[in-house]
Protein backbone atom coordinates (compact mmCIF):
# COMPACT_ATOMS: atom_id res chain seq x y z
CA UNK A 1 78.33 -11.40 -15.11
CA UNK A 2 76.18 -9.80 -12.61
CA UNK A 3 73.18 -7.84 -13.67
CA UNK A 4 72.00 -4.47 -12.98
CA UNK A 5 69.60 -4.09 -9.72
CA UNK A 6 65.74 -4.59 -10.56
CA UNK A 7 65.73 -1.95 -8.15
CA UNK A 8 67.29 0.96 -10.22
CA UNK A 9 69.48 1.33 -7.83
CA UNK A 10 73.30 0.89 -8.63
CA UNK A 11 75.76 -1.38 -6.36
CA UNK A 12 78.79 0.02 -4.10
CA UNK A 13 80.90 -1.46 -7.26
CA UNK A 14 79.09 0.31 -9.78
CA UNK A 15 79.33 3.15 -7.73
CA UNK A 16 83.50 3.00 -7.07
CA UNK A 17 83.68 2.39 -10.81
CA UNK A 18 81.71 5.87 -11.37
CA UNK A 19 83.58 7.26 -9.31
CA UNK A 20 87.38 6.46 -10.61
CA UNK A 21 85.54 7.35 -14.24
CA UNK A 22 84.65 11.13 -12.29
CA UNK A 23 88.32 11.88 -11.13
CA UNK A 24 89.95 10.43 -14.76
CA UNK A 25 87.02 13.35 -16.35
CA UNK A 26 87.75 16.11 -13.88
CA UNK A 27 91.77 15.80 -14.30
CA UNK A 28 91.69 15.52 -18.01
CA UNK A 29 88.73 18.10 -19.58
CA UNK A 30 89.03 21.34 -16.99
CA UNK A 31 92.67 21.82 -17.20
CA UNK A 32 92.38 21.37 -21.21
CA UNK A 33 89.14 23.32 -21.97
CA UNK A 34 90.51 25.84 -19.57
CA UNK A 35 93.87 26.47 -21.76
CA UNK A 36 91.93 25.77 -24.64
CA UNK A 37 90.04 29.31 -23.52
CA UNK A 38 93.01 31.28 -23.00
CA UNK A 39 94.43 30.30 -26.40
CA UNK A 40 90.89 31.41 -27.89
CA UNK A 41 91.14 34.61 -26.75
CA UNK A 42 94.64 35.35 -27.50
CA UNK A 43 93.92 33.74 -31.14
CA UNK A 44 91.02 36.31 -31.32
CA UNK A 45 93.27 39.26 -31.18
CA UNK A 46 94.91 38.14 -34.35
CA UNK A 47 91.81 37.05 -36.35
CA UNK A 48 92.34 39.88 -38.87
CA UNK A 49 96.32 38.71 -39.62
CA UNK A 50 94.77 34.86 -40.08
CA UNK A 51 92.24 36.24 -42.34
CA UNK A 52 94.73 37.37 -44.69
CA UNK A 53 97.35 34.86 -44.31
CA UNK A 54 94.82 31.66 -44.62
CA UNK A 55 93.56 33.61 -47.96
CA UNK A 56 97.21 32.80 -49.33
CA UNK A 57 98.31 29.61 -47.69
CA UNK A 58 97.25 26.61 -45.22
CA UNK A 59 99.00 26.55 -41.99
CA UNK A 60 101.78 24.02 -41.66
CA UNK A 61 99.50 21.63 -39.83
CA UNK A 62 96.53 21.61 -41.38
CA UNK A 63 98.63 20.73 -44.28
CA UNK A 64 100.26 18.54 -42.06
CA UNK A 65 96.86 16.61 -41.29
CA UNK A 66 95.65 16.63 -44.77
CA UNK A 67 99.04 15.35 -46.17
CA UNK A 68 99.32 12.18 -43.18
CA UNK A 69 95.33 11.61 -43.59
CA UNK A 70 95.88 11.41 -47.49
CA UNK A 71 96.05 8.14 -49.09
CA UNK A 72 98.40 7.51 -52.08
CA UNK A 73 96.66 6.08 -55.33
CA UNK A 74 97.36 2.57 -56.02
CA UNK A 75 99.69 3.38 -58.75
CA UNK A 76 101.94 5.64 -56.91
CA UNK A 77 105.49 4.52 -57.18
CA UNK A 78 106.28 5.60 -53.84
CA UNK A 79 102.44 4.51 -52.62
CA UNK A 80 104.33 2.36 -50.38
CA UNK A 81 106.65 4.93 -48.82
CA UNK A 82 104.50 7.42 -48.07
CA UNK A 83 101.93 4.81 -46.64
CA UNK A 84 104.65 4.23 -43.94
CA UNK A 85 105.70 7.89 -43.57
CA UNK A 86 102.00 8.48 -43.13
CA UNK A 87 101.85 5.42 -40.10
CA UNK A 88 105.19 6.52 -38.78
CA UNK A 89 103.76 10.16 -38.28
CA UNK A 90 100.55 8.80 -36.26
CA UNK A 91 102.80 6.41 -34.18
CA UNK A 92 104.98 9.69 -33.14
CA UNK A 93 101.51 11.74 -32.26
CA UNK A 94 101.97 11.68 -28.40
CA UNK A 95 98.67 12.64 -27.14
CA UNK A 96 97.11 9.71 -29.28
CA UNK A 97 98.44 7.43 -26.30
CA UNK A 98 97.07 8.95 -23.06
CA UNK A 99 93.47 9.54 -24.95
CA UNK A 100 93.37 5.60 -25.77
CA UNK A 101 94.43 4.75 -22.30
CA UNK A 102 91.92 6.64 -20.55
CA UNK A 103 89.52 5.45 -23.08
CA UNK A 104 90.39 2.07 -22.41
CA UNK A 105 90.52 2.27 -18.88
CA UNK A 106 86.87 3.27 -18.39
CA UNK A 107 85.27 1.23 -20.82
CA UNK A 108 87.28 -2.02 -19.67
CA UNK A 109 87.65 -1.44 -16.16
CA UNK A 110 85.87 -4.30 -13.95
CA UNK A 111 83.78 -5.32 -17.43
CA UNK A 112 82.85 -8.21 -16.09
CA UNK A 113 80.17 -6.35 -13.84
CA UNK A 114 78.41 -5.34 -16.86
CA UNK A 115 74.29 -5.29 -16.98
CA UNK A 116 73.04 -8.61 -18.26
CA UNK A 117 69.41 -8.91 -19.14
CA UNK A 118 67.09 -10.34 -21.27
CA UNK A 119 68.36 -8.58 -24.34
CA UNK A 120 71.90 -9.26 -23.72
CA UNK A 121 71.43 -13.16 -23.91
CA UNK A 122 68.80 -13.15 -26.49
CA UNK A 123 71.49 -10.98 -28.64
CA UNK A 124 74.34 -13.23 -27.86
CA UNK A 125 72.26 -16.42 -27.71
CA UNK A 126 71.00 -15.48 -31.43
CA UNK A 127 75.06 -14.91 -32.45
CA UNK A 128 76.16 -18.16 -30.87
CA UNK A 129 73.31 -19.97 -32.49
CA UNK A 130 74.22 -19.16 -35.70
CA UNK A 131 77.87 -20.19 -35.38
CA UNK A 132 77.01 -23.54 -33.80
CA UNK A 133 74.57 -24.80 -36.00
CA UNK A 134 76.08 -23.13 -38.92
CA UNK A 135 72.71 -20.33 -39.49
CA UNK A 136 72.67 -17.16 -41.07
CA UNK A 137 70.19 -14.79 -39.32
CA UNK A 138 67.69 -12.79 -41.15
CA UNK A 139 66.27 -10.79 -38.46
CA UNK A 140 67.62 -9.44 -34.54
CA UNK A 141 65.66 -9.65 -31.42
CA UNK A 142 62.08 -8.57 -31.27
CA UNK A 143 62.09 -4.53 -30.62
CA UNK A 144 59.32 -3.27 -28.09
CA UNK A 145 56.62 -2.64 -30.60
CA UNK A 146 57.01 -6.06 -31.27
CA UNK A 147 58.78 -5.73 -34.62
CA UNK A 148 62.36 -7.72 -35.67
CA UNK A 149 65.22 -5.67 -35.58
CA UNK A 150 67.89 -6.00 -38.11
CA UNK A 151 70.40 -8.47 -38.20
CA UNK A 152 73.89 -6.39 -38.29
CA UNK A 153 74.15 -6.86 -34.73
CA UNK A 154 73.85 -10.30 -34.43
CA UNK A 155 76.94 -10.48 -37.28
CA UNK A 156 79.15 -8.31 -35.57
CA UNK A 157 78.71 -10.44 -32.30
CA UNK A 158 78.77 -13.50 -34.21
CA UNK A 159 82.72 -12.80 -34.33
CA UNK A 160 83.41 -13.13 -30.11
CA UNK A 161 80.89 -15.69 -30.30
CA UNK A 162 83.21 -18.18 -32.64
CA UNK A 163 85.70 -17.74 -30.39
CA UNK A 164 83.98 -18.62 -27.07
CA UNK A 165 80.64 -19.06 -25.94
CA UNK A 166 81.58 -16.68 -22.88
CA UNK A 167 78.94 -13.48 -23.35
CA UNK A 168 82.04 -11.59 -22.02
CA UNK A 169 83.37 -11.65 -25.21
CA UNK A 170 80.57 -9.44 -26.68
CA UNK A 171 80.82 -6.85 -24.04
CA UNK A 172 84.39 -6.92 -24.83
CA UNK A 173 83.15 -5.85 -28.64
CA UNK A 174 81.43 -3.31 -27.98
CA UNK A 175 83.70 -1.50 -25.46
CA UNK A 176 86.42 -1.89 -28.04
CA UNK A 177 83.99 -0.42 -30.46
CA UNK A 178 83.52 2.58 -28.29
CA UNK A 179 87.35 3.14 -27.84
CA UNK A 180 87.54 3.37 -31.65
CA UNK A 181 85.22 5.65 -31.83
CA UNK A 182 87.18 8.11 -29.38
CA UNK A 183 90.10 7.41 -31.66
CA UNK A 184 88.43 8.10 -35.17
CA UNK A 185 86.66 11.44 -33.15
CA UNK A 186 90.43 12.85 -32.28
CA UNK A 187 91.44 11.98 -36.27
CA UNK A 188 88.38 13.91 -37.89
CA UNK A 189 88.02 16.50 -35.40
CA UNK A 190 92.02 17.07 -35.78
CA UNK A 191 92.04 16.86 -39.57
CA UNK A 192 89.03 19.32 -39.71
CA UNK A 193 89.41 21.84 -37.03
CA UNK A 194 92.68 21.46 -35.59
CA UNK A 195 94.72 19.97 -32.50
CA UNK A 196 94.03 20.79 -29.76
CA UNK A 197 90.07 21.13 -30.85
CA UNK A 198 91.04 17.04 -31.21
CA UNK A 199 92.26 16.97 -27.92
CA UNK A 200 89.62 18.17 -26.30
CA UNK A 201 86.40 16.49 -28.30
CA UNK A 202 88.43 13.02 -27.68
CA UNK A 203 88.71 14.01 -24.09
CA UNK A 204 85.75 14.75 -23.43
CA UNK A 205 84.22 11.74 -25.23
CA UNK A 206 86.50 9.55 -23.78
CA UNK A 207 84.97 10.67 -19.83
CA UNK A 208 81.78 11.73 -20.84
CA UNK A 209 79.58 9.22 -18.02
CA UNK A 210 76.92 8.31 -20.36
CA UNK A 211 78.76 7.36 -23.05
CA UNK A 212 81.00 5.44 -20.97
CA UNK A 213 77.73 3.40 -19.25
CA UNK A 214 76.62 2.59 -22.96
CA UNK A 215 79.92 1.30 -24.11
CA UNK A 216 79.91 -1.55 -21.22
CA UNK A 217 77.13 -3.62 -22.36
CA UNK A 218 75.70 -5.62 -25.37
CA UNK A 219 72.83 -3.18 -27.40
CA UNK A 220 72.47 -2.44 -30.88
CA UNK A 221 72.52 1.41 -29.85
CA UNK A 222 75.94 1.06 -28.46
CA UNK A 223 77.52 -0.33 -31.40
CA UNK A 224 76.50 2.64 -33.68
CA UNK A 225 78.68 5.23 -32.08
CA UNK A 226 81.74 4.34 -34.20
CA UNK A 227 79.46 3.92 -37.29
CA UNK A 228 78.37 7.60 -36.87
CA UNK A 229 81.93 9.03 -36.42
CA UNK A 230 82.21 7.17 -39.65
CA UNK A 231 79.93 8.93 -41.29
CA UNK A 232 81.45 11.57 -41.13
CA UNK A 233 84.30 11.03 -43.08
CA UNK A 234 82.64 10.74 -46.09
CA UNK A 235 80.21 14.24 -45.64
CA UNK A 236 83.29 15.94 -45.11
CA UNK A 237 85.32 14.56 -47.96
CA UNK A 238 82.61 15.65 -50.49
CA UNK A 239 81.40 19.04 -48.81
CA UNK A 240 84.69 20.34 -47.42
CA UNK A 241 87.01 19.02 -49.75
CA UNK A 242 85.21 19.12 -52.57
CA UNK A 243 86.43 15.42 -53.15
CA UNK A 244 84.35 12.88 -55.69
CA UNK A 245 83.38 9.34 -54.22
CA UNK A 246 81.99 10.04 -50.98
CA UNK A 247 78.11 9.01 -51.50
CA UNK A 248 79.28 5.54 -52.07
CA UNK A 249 80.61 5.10 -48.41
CA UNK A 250 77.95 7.46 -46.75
CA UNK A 251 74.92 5.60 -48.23
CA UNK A 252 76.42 2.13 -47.39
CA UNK A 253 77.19 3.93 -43.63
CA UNK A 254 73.98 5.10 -43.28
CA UNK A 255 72.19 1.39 -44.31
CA UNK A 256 75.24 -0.21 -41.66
CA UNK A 257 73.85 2.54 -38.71
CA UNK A 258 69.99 2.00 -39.53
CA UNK A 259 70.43 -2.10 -39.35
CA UNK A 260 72.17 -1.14 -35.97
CA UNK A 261 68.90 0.86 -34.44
CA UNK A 262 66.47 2.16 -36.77
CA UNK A 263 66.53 5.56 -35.05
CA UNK A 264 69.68 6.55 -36.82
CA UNK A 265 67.58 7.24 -39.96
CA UNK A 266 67.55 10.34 -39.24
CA UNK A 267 71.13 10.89 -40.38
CA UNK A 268 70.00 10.94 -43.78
CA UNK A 269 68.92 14.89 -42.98
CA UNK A 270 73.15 15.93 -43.14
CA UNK A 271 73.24 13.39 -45.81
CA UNK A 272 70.68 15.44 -47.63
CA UNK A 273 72.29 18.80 -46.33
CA UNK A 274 75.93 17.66 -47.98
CA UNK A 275 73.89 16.11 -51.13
CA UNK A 276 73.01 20.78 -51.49
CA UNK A 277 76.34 21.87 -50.77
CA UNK A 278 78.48 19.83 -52.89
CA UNK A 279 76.41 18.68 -56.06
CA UNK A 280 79.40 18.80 -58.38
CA UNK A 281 81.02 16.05 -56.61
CA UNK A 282 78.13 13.67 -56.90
CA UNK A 283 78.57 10.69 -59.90
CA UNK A 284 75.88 8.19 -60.61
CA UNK A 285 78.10 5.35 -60.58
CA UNK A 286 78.25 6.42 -56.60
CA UNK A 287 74.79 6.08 -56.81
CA UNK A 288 74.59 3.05 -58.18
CA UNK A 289 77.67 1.63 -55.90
CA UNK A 290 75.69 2.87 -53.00
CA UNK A 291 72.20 1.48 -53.90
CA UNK A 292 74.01 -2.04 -54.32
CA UNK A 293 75.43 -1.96 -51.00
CA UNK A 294 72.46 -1.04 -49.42
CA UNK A 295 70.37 -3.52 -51.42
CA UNK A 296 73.37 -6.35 -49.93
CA UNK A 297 73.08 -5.01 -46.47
CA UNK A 298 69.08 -5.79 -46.84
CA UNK A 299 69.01 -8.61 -48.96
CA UNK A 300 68.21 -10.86 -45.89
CA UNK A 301 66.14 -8.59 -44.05
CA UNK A 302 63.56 -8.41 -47.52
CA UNK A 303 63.08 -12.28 -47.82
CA UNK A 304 62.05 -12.49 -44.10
CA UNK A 305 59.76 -9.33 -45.36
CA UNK A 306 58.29 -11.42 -48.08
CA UNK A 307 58.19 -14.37 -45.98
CA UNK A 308 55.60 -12.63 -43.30
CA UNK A 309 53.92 -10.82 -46.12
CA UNK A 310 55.53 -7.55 -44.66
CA UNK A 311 54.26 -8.09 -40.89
CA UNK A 312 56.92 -5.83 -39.50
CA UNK A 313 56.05 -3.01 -41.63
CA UNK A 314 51.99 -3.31 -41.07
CA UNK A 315 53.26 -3.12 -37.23
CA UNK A 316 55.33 0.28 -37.65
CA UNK A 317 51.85 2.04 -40.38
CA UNK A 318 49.26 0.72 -37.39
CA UNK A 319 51.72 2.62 -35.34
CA UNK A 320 51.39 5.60 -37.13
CA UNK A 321 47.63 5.63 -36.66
CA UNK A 322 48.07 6.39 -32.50
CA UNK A 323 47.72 9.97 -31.54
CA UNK A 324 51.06 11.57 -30.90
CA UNK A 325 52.80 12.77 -27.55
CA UNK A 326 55.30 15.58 -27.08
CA UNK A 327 57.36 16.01 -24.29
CA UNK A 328 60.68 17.33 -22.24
CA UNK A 329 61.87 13.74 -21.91
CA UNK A 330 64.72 13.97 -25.07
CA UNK A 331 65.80 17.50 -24.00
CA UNK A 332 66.75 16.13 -19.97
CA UNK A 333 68.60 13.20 -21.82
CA UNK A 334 70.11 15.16 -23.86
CA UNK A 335 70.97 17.65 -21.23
CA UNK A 336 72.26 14.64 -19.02
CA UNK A 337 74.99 14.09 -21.10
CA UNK A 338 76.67 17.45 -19.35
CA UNK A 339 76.32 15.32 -16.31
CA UNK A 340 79.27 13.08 -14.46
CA UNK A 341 76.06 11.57 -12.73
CA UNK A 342 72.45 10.12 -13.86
CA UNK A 343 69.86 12.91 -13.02
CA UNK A 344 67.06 11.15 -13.32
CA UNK A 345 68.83 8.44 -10.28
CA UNK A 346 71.76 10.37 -8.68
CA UNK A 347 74.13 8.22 -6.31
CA UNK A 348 72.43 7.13 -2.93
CA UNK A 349 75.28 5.33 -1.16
CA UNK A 350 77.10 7.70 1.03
CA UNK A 351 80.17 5.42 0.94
CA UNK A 352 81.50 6.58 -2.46
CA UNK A 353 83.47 8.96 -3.63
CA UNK A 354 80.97 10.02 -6.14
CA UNK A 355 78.09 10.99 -3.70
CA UNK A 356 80.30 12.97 -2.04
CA UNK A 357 81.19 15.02 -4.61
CA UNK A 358 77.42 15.89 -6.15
CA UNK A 359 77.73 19.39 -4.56
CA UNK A 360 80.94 19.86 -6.63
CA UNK A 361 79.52 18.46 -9.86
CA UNK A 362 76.57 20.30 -9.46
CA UNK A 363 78.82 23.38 -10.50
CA UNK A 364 80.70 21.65 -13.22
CA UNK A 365 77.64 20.16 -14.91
CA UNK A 366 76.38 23.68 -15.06
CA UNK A 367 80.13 25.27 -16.69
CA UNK A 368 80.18 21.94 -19.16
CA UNK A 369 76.95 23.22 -19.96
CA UNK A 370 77.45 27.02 -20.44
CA UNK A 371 80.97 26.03 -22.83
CA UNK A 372 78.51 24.14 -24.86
CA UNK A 373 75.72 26.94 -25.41
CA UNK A 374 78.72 28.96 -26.00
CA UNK A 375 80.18 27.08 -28.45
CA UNK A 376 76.89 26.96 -30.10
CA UNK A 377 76.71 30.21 -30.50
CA UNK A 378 79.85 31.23 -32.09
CA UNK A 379 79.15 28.72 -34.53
CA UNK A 380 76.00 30.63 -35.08
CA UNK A 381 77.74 34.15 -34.91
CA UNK A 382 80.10 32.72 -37.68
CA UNK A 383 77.56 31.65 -39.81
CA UNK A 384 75.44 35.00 -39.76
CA UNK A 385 79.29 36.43 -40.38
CA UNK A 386 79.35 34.53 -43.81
CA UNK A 387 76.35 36.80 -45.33
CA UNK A 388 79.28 39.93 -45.25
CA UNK A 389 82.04 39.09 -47.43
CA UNK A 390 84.77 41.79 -47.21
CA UNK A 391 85.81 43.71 -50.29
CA UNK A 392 88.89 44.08 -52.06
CA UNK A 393 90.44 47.56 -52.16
CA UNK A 394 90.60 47.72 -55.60
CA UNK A 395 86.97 46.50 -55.22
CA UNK A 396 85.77 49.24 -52.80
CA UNK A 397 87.47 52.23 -54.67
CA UNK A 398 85.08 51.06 -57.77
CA UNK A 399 82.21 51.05 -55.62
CA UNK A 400 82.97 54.73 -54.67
CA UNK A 401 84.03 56.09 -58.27
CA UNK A 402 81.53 54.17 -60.30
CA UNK A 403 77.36 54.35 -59.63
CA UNK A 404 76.23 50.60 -59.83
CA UNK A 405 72.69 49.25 -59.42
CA UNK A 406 71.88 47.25 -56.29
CA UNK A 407 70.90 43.84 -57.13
CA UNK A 408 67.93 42.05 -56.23
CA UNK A 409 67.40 40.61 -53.31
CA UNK A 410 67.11 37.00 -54.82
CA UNK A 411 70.30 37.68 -56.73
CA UNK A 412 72.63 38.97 -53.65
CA UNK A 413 71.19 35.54 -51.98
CA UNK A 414 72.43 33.53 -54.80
CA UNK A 415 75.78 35.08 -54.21
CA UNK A 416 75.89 34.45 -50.94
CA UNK A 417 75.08 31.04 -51.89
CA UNK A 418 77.86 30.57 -54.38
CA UNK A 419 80.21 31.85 -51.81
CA UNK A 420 79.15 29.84 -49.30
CA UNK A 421 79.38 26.48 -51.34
CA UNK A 422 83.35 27.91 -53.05
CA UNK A 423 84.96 28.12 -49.80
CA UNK A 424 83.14 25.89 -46.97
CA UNK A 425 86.58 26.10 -44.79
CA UNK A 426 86.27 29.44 -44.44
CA UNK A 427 82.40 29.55 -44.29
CA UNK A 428 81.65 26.80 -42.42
CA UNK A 429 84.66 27.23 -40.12
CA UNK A 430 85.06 29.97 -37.74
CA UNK A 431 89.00 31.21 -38.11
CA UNK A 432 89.70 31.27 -34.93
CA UNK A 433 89.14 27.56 -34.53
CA UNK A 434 90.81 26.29 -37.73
């Protein structure tokens, strides 16, 4: 493996594979997202026929979705039919080919130019340890501020490592990791929100350059990605689908992404945020199922705890003691995923494809970035939509016949609350994208 410049700098390889990953993205997200505009606003047009009609009945695919997604219950007599109906009809779903291969194609092209530092072969080291002297690790590699991480990662690359001692084989983990992901993003965004909306979100996931960079080299961070996708699942299952069961898989999730990279704690907010909207579906045996799993999960992780008499968590309070520091630097990150290039060090060798086309991507970064903002706000628009819930016309002739007292203000807001939590596909989902 050869590693990255000390420099910063990236090599004439690294460049021609940036670039090949910058034609594959151009070809496959402007032609789609462009389409995917003109069926928008033709769909828009209709909004008030869809309103009616999804009131009634769910559209053939969407049925479709929910009916191939759907698994039979164990004591089914046809559970084993309709398990192979349900496989047939993904093997048949075309577009589920050319998204893998261009997923596959980035993330495995020339892997074995992958970055390969200090953290790579203390991560792999650690995994290969453990299968040749028979160990089971308690704790990762040490983090910055000198704490352990957890040991998840170390167990999911203790699989390439049993088959060869070849690091390769971990970068080959992770980049099939990522290619999941891109797959499991087309089968939620599809079941959820529709086709082509699939299309496009695995699309541009699939070319997206940063996520592509991460997916080609061993770090805990990189293996969460399919984790968070996940995650998902479960939210929607209870807050969409009003369907009992899901805290079990999201807690045990959400204690799988934290041993990953500790950041990911903060997915316990939407946790928290489904935990409001769908309360009916909660069961404490879920609770319980959950708490167990997690308590698994750390059971190795709290004996080297007791061990050190807690030394990693006296390291992360001291930490808390230092004065704070707020800056821009999440919001350029963030913003440089919009990018086909690194901002913070664009190409410098003119011999590449990709430096030659910065004054073209200049323009794109800014229209990826403007479809964003404007998807933002029609999600917004839709949700300040849901506080006016049209009447019935039997509904509005009583309002002009009959005199009745305005409620409170607290009581329309509980309304609008009860609405809001009866019918989250049509709340939380703007019709026109369903």
């Amino acid at each position: 493996m050869l590693p990255k410049s000390t420099t910063g700098e990236f090599s004439p390889r690294e460049d021609h594979f940036r670039s090949v990953s910058l034609v594959v993205c151009s070809l496959t997200t402007i032609v789609p997202t462009t389409l995917h505009m003109m069926q928008q606003s033709v769909i828009l047009t209709i909004v008030k026929y869809n309103y009616l009609i999804n009131q009634h009945m769910i559209t053939r695919e969407t049925a479709l979705a929910r009916m191939t997604l759907s698994m039979p219950s164990p004591g089914s007599k046809h559970a084993g039919r309709i398990a192979l109906r349900t496989f047939g009809t993904w093997l048949t779903t075309w577009e589920i080919y050319p998204l893998l291969l261009i997923a596959s194609f980035l993330r495995f092209y020339q892997l074995n130019t992958a970055e390969f530092d200090g953290d790579q072969a203390v991560l792999f080291r650690l995994a290969h340890d453990a299968i040749a002297h028979g160990l089971l690790p308690v704790t990762s590699n040490i983090a910055s501020i000198n704490s352990a991480h957890f040991p998840l990662a170390i167990y999911l690359l203790m699989i390439p490592a049993a088959i060869s001692p070849n690091p390769l084989g971990g970068v080959l983990l992770v980049a099939f990791l990522n290619v999941l992901a891109v797959l499991m993003t087309y089968i939620l965004v599809k079941r959820y929100f529709g086709r082509t909306d699939a299309v496009i979100a695995a699309l541009f996931f699939a070319t997206a350059s940063k996520p592509i960079i991460y997916s080609r080299f061993i770090w805990q961070p990189n293996m969460v990605t399919l984790f968070i996708i996940l995650f998902l699942f479960p939210l929607f299952w209870g807050v969409v689908e009003r369907r009992k069961g899901w805290l079990f898989p999201a807690l045990f999730l959400l204690g799988a992404m934290v041993q990953l990279h500790e950041t990911t704690i903060l997915l316990v907010i939407p946790l928290l945020v489904a935990i409001v909207l769908a309360p009916e579906t909660l069961r404490w045996r879920d609770l319980v199922f959950g708490l167990l799993s997690l308590l698994v999960l750390f059971f190795p992780v709290l004996l080297w705890e007791v061990s050190t008499k807690f030394a990693d968590i006296n390291i992360i309070l001291n930490l808390t003691k230092l004065p704070s520091h707020i800056d821009t630097v999440a919001i350029t990150y963030y913003r440089d995923f919009f990018s086909p290039y690194d901002t913070l060090a664009p190409p410098n060798n003119p011999h590449t494809l990709l430096f030659q086309l910065i004054p073209l991507l200049v323009w794109l970064r800014r229209f990826m970035l403007i479809l964003v903002m404007s998807g933002f706000a029609i999600a917004l628009l839709s949700l300040m939509l849901s506080f006016f819930s049209p009447k019935s016309e039997q509904q509005a002739e009583t309002d002009s016949t009959d005199i009745v007292q305005k409620p409170a203000f607290w009581t329309r807001l509980w309304q609008w609350w009860n609405v809001f939590r009866s019918s989250p596909e049509r709340e939380l989902v703007p019709e026109f994208l369903t």
